[in-house]
PDB file of N, CA and C in Angstrom:
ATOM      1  N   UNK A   1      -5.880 -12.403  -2.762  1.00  0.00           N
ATOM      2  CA  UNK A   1      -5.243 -11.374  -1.956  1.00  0.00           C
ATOM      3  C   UNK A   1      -5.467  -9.992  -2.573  1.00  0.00           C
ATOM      4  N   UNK A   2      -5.386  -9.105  -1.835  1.00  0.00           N
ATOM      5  CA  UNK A   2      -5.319  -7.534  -1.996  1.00  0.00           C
ATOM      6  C   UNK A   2      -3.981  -7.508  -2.872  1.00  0.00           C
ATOM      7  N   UNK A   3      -4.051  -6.151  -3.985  1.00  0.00           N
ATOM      8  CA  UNK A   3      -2.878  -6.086  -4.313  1.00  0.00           C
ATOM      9  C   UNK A   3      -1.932  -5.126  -3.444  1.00  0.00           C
ATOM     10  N   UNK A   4      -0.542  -5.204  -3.822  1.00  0.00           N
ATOM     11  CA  UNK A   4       0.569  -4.123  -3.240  1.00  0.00           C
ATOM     12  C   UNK A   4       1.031  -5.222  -1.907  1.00  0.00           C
ATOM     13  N   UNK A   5       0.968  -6.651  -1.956  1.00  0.00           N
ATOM     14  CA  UNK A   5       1.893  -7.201  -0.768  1.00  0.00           C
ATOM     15  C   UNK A   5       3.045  -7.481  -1.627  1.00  0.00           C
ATOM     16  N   UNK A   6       4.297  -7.269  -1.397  1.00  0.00           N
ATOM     17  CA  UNK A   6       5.395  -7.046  -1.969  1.00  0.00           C
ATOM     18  C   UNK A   6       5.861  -8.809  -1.443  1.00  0.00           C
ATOM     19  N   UNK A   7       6.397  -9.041  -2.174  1.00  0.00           N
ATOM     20  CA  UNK A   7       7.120 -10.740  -2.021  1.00  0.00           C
ATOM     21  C   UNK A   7       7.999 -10.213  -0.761  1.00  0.00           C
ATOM     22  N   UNK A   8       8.299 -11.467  -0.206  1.00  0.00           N
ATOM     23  CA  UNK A   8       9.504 -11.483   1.014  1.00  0.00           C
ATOM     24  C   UNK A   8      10.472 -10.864   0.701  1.00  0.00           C
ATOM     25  N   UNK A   9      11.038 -11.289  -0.230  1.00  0.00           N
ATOM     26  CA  UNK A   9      12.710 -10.283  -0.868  1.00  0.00           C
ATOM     27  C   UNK A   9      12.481  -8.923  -0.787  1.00  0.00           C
ATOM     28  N   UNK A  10      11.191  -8.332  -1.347  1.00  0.00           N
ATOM     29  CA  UNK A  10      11.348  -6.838  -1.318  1.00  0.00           C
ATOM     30  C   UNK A  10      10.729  -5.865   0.209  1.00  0.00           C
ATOM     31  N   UNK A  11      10.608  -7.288   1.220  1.00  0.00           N
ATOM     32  CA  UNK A  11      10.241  -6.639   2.516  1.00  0.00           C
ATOM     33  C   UNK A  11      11.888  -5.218   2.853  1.00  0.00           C
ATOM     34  N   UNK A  12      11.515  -4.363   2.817  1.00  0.00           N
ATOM     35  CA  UNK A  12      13.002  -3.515   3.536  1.00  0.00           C
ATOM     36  C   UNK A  12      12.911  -3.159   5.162  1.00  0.00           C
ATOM     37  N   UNK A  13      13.973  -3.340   5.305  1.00  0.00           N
ATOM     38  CA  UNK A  13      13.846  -3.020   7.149  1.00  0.00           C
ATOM     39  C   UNK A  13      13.753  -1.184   7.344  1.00  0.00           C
ATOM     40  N   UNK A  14      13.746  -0.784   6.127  1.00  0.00           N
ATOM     41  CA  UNK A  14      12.991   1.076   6.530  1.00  0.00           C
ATOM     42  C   UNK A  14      11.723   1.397   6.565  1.00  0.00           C
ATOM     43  N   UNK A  15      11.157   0.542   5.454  1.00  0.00           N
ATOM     44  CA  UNK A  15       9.649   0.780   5.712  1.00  0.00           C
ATOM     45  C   UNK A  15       9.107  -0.259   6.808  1.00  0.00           C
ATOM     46  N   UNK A  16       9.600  -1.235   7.478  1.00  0.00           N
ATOM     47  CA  UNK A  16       8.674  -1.849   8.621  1.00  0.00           C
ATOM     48  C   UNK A  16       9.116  -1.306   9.948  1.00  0.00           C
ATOM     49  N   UNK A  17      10.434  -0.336   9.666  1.00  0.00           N
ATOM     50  CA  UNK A  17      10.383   0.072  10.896  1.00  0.00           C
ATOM     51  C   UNK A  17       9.685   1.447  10.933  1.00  0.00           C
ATOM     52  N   UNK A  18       9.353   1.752   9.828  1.00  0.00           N
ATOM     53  CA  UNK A  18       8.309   3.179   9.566  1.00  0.00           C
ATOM     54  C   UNK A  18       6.862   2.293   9.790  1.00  0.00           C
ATOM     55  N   UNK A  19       6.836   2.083   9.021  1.00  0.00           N
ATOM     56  CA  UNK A  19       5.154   1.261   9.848  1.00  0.00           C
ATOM     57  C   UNK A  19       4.644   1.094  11.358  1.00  0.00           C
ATOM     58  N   UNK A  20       5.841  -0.065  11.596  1.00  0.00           N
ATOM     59  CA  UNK A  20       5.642   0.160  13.333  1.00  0.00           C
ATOM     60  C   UNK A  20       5.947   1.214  14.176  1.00  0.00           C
ATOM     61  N   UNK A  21       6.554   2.155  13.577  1.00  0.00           N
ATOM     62  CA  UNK A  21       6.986   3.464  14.608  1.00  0.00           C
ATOM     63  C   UNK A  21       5.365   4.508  14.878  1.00  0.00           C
ATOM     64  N   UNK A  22       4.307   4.076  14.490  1.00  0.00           N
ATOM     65  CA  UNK A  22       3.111   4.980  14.837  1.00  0.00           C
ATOM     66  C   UNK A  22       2.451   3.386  15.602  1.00  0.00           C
ATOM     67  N   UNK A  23       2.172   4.901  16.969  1.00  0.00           N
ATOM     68  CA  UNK A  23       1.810   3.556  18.233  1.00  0.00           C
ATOM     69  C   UNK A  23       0.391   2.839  17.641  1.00  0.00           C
ATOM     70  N   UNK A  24      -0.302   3.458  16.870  1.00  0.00           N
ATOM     71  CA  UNK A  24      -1.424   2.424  16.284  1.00  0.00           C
ATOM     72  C   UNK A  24      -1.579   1.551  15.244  1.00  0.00           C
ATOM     73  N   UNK A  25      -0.234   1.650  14.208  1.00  0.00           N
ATOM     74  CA  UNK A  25      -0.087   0.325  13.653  1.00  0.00           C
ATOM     75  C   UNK A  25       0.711  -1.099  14.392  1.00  0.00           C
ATOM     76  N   UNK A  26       1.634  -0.029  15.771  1.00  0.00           N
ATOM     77  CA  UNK A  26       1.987  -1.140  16.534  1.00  0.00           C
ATOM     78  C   UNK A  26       1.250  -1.924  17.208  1.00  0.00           C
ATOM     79  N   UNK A  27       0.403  -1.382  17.649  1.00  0.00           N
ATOM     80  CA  UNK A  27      -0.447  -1.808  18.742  1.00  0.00           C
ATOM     81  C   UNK A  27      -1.679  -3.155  17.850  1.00  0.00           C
ATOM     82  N   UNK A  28      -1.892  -2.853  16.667  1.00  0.00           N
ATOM     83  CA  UNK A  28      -2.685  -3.449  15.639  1.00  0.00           C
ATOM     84  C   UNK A  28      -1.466  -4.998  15.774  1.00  0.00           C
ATOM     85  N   UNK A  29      -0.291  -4.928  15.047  1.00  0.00           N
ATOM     86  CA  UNK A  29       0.651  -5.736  15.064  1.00  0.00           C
ATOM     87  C   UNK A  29       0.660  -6.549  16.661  1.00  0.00           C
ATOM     88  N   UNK A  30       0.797  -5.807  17.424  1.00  0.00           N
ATOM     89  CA  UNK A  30       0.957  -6.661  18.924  1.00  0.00           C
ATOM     90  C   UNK A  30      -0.557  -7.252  19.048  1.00  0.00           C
ATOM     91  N   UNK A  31      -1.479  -7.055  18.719  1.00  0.00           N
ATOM     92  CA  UNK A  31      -2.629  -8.104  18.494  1.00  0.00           C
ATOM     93  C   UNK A  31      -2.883  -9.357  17.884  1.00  0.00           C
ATOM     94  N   UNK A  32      -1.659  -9.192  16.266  1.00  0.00           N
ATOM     95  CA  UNK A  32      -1.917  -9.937  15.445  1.00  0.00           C
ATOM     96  C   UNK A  32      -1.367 -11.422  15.762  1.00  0.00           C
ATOM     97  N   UNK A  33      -0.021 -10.483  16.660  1.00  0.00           N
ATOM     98  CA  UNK A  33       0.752 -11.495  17.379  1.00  0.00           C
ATOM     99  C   UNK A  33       0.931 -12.883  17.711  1.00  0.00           C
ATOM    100  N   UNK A  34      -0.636 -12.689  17.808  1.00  0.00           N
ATOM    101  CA  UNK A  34      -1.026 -13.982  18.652  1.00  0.00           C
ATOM    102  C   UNK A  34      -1.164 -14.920  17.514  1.00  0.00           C
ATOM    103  N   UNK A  35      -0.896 -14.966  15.985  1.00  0.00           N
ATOM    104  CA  UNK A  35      -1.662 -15.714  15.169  1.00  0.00           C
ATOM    105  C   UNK A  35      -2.521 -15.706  14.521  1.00  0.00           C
ATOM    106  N   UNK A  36      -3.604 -14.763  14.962  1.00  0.00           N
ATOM    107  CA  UNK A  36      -5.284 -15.355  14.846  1.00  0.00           C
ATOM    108  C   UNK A  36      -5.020 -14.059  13.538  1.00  0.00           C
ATOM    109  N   UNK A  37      -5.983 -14.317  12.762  1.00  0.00           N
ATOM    110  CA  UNK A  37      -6.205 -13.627  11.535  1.00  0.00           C
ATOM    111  C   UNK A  37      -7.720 -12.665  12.019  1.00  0.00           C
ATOM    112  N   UNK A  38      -7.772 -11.660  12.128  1.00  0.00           N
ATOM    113  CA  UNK A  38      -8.849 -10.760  12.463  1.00  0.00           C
ATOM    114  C   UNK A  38      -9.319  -9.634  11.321  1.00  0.00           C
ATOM    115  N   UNK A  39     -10.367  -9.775  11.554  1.00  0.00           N
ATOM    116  CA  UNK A  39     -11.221  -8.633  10.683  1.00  0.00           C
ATOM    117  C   UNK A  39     -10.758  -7.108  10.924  1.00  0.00           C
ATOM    118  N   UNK A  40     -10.877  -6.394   9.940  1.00  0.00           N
ATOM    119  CA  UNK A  40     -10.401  -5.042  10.037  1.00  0.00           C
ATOM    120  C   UNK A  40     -10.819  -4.144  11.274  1.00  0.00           C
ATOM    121  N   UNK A  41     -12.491  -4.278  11.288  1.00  0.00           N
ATOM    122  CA  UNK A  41     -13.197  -3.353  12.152  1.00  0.00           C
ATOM    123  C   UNK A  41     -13.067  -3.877  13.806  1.00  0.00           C
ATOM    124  N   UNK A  42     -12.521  -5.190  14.076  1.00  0.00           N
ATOM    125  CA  UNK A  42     -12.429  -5.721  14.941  1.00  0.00           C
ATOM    126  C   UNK A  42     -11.184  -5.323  15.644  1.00  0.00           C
ATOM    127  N   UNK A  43     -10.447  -4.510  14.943  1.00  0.00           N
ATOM    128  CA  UNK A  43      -8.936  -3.849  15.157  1.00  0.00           C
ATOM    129  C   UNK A  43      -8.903  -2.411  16.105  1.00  0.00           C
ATOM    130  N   UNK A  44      -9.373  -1.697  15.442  1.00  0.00           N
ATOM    131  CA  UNK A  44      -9.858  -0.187  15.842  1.00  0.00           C
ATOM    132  C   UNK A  44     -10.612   0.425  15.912  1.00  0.00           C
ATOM    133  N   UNK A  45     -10.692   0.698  17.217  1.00  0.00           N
ATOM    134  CA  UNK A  45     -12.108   1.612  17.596  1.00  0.00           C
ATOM    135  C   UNK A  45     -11.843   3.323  17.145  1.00  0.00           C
ATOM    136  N   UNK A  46     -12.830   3.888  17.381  1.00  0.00           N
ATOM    137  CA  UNK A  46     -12.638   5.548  17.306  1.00  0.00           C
ATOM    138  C   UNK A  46     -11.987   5.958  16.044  1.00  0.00           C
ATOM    139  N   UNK A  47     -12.076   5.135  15.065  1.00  0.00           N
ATOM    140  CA  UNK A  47     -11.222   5.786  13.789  1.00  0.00           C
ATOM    141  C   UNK A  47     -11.951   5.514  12.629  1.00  0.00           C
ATOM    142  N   UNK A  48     -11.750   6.383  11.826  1.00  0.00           N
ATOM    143  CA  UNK A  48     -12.887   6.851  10.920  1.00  0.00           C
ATOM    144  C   UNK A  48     -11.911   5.707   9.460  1.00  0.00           C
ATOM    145  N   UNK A  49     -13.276   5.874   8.565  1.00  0.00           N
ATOM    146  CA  UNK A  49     -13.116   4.473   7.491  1.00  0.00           C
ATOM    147  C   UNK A  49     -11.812   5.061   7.106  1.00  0.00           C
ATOM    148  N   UNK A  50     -11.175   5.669   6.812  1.00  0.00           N
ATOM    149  CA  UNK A  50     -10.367   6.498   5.789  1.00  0.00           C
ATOM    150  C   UNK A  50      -8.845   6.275   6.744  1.00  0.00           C
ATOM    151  N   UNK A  51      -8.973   6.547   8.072  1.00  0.00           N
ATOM    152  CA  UNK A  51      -8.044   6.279   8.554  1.00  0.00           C
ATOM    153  C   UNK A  51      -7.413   4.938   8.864  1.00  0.00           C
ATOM    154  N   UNK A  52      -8.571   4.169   9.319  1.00  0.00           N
ATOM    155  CA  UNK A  52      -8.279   2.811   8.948  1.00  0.00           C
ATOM    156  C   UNK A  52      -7.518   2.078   7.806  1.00  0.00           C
ATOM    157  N   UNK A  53      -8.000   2.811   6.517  1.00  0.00           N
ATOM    158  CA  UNK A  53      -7.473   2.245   5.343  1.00  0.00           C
ATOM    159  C   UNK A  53      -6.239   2.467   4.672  1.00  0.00           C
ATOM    160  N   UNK A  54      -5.889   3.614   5.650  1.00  0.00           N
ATOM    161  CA  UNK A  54      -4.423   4.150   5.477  1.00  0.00           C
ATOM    162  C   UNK A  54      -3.646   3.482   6.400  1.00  0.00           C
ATOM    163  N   UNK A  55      -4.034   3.090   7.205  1.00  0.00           N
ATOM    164  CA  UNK A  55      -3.522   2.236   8.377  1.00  0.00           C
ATOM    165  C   UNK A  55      -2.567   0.722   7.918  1.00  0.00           C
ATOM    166  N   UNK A  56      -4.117   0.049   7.400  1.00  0.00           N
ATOM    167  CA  UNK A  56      -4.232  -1.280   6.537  1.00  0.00           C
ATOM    168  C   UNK A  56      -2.707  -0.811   5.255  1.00  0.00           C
ATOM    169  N   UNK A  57      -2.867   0.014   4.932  1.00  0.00           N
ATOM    170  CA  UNK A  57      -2.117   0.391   3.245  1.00  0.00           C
ATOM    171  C   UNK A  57      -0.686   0.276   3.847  1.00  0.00           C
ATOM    172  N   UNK A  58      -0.126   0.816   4.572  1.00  0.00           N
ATOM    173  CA  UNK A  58       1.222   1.649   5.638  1.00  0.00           C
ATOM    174  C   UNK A  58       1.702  -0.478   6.143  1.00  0.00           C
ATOM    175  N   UNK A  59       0.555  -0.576   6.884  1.00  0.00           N
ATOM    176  CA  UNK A  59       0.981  -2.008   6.962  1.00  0.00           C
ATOM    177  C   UNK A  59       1.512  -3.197   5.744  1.00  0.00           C
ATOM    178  N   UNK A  60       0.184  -3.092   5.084  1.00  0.00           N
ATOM    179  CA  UNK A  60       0.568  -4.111   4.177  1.00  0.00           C
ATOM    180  C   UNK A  60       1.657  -3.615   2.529  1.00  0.00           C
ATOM    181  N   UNK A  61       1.569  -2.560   2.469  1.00  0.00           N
ATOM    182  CA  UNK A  61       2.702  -2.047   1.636  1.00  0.00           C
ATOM    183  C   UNK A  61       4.398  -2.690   2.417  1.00  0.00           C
ATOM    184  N   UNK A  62       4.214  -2.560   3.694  1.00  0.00           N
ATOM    185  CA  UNK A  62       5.777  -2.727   4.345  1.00  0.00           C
ATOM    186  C   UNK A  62       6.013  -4.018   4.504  1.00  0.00           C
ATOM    187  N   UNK A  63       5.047  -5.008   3.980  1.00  0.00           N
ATOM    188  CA  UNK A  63       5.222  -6.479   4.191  1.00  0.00           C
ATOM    189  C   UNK A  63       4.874  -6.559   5.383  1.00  0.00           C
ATOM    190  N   UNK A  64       4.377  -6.227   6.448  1.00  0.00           N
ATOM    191  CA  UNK A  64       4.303  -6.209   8.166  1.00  0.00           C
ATOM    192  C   UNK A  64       2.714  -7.511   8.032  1.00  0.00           C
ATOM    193  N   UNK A  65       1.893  -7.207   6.769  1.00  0.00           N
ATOM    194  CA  UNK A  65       0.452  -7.867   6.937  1.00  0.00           C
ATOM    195  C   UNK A  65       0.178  -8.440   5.612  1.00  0.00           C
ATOM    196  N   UNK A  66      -0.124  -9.575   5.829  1.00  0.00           N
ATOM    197  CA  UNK A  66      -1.645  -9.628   4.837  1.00  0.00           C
ATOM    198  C   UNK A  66      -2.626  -9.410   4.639  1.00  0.00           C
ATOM    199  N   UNK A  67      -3.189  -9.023   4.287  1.00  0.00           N
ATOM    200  CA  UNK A  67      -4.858  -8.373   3.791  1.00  0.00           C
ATOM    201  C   UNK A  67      -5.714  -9.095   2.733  1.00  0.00           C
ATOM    202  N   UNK A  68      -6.715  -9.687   3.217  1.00  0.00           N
ATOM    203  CA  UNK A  68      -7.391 -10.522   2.259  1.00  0.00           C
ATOM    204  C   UNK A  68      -8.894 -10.328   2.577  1.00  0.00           C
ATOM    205  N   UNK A  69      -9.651 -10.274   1.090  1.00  0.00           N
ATOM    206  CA  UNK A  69     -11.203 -10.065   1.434  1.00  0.00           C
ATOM    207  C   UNK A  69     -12.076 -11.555   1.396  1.00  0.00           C
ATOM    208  N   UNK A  70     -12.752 -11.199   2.555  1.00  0.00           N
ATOM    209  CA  UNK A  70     -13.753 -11.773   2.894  1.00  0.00           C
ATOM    210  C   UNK A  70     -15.224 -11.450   2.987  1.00  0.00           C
ATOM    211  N   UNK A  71     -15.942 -11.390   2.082  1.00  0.00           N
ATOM    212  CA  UNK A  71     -17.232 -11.117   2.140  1.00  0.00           C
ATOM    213  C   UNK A  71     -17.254  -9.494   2.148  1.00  0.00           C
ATOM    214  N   UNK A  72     -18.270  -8.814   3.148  1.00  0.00           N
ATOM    215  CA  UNK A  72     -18.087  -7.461   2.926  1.00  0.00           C
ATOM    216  C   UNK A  72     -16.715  -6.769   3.833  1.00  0.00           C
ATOM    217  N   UNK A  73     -16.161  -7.715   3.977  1.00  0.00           N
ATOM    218  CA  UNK A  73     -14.498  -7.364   5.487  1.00  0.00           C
ATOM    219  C   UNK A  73     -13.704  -7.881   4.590  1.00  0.00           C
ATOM    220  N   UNK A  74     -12.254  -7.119   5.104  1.00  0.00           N
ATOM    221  CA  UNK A  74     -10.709  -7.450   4.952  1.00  0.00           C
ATOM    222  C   UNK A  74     -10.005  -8.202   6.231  1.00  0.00           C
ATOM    223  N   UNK A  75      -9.984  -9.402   6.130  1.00  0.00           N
ATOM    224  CA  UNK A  75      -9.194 -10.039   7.251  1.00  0.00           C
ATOM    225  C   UNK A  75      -7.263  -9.959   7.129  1.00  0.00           C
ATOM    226  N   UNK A  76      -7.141  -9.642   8.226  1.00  0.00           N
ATOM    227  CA  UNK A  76      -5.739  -9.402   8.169  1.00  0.00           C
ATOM    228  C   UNK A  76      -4.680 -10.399   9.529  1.00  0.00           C
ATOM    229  N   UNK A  77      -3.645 -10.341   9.010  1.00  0.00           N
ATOM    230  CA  UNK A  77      -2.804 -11.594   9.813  1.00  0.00           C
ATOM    231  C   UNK A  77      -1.367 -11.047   9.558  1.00  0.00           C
ATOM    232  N   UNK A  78      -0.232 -11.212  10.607  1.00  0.00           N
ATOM    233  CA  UNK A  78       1.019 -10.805  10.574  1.00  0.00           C
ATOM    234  C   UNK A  78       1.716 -11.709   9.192  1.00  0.00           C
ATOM    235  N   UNK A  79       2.908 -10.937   9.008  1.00  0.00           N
ATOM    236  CA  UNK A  79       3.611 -11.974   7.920  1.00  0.00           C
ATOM    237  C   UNK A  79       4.733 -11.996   9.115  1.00  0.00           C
ATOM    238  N   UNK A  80       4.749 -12.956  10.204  1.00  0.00           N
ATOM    239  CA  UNK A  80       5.521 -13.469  10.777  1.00  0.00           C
ATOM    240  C   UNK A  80       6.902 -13.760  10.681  1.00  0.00           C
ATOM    241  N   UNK A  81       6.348 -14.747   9.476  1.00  0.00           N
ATOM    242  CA  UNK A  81       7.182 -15.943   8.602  1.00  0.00           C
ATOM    243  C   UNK A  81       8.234 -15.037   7.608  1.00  0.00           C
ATOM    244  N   UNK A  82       7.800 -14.241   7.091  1.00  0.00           N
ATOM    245  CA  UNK A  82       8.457 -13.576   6.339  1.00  0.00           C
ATOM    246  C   UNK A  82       9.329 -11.952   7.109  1.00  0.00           C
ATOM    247  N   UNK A  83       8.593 -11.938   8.000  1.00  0.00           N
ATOM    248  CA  UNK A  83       9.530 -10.885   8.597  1.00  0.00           C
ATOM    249  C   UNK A  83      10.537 -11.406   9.168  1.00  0.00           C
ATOM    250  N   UNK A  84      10.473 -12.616  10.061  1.00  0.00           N
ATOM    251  CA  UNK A  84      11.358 -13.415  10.656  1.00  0.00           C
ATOM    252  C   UNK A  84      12.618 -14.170  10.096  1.00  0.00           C
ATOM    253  N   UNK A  85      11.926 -14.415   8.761  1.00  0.00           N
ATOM    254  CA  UNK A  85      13.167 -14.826   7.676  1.00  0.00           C
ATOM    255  C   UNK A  85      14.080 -13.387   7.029  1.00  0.00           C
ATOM    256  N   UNK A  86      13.592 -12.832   6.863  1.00  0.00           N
ATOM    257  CA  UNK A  86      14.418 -11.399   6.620  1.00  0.00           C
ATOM    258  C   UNK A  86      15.246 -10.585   7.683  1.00  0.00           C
ATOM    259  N   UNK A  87      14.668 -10.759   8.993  1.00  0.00           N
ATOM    260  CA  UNK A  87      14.997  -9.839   9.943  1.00  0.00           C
ATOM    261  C   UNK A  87      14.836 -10.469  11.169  1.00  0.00           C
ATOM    262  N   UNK A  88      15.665 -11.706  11.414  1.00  0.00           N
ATOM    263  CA  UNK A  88      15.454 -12.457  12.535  1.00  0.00           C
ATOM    264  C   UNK A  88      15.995 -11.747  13.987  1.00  0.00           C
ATOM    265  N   UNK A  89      14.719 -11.719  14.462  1.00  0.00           N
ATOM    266  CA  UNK A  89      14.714 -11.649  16.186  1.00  0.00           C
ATOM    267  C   UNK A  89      13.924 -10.125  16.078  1.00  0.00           C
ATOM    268  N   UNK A  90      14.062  -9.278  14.899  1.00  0.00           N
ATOM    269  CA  UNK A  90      13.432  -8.204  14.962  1.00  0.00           C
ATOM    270  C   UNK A  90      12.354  -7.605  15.663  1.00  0.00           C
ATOM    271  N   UNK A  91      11.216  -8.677  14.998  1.00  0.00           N
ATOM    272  CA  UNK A  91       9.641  -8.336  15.263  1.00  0.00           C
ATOM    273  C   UNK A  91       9.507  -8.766  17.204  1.00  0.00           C
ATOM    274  N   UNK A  92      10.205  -9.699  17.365  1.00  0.00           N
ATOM    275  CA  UNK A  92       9.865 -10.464  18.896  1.00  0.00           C
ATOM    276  C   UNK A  92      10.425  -9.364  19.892  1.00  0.00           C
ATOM    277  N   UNK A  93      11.744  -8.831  19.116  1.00  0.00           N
ATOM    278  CA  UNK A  93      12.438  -7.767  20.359  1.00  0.00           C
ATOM    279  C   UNK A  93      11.606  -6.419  20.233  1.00  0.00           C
ATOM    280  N   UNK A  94      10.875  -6.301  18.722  1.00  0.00           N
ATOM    281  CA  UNK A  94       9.522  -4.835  19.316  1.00  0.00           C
ATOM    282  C   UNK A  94       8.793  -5.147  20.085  1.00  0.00           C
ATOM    283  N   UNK A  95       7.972  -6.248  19.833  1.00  0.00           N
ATOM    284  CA  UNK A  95       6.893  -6.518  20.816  1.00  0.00           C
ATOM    285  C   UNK A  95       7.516  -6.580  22.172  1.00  0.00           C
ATOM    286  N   UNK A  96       8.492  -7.698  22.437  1.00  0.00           N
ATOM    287  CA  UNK A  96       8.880  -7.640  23.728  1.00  0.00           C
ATOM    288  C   UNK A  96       8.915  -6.241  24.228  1.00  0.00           C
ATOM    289  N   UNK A  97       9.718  -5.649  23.659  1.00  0.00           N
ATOM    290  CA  UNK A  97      10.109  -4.087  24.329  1.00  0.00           C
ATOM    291  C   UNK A  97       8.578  -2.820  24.004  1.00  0.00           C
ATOM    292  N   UNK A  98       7.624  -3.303  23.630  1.00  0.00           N
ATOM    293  CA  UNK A  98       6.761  -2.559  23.886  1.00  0.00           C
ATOM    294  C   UNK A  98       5.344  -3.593  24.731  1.00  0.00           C
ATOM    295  N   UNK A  99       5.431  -4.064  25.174  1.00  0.00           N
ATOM    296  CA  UNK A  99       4.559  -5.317  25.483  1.00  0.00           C
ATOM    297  C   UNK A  99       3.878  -4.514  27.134  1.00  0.00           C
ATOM    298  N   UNK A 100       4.264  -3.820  27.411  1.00  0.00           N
ATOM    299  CA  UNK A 100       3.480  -2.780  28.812  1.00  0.00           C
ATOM    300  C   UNK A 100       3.346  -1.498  28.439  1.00  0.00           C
ATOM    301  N   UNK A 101       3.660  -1.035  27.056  1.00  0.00           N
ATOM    302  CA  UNK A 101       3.601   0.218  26.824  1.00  0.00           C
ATOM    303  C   UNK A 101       2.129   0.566  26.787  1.00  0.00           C
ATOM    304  N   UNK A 102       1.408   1.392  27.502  1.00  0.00           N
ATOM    305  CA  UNK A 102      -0.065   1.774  27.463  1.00  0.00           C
ATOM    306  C   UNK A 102      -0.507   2.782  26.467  1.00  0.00           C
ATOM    307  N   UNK A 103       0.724   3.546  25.959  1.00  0.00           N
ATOM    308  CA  UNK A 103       0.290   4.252  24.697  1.00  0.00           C
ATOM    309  C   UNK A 103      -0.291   3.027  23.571  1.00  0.00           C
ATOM    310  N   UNK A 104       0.395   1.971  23.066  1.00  0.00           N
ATOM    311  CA  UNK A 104      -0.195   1.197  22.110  1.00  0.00           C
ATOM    312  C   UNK A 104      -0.963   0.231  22.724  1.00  0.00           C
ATOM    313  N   UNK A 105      -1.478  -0.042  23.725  1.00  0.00           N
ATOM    314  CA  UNK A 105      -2.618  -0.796  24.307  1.00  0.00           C
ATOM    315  C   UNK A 105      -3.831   0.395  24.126  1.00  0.00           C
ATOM    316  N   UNK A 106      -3.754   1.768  24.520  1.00  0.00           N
ATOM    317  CA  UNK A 106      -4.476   2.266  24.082  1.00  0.00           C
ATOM    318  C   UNK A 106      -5.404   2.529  22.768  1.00  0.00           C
ATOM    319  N   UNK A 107      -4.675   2.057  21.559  1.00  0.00           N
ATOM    320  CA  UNK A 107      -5.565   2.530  20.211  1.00  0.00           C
ATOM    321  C   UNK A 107      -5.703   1.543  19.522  1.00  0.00           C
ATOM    322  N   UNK A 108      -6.273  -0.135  20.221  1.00  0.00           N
ATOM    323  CA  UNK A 108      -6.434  -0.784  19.883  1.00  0.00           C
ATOM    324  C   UNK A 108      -7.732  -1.369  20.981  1.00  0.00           C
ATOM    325  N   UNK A 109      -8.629  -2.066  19.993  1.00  0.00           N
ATOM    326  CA  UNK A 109     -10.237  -2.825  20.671  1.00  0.00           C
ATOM    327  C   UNK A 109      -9.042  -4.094  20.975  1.00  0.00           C
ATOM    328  N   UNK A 110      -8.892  -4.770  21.868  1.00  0.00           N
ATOM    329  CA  UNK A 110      -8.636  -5.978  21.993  1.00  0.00           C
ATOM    330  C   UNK A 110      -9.778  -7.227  22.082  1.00  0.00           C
ATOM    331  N   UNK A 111     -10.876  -6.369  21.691  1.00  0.00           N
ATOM    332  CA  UNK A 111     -11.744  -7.758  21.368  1.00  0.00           C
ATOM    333  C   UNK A 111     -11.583  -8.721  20.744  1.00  0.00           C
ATOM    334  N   UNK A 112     -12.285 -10.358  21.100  1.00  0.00           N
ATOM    335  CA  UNK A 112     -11.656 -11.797  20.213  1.00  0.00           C
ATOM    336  C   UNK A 112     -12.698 -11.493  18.873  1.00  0.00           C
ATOM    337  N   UNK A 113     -13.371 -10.388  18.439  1.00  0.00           N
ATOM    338  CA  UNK A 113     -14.066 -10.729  17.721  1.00  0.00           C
ATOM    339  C   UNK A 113     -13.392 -10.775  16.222  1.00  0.00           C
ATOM    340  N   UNK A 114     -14.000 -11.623  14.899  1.00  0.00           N
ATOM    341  CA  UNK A 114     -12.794 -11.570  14.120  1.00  0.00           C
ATOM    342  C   UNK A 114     -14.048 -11.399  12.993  1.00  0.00           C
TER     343      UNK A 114
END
């Protein structure tokens, strides 16, 4: 693993609700949703390396992701499990309540590619 994923205990509910409050780490998260573990570049279009990686950092600093390297890519996957044990019903009632929002459908590739 990448370093800086903080164990479950030190997930805090200020920094994941600072994470998800910018519509393009949400919109990244409402992808991950589904399970599937996806490659970085397979995430976001139109955004330059640097922004991406601040993106990735904001996420996986708040416990929201894992980040793990694979070859010349970082594959990334929700911490579900661990947000859900800390902050049950949390993560399901963002998504639910942003799940038609077209601002965060916007700044995300929804391609299956991983």
């Amino acid at each position: 693993m990448i370093p800086h994923h903080p164990e479950a205990a030190q997930i805090h509910l200020e920094n994941v609700l600072t994470a998800l409050g910018n519509p393009t780490r949400l919109a990244v998260v409402r992808v991950l949703a589904d399970g599937q573990e996806r490659s970085c570049t397979a995430l976001l279009r139109d955004q330059t390396k640097s922004t991406m990686t601040h993106h990735w950092r904001v996420l996986r600093s708040s416990g929201v992701i894992w980040q793990r390297p694979a070859g010349r890519e970082n594959l990334l996957s929700l911490r579900r499990e661990d947000l859900d044990a800390r902050f049950p019903g949390l993560l399901d009632a963002i998504l639910s309540a942003t799940r038609s929002d077209a601002l965060t459908d916007a700044s995300t590739a929804w391609g299956e590619r991983s």
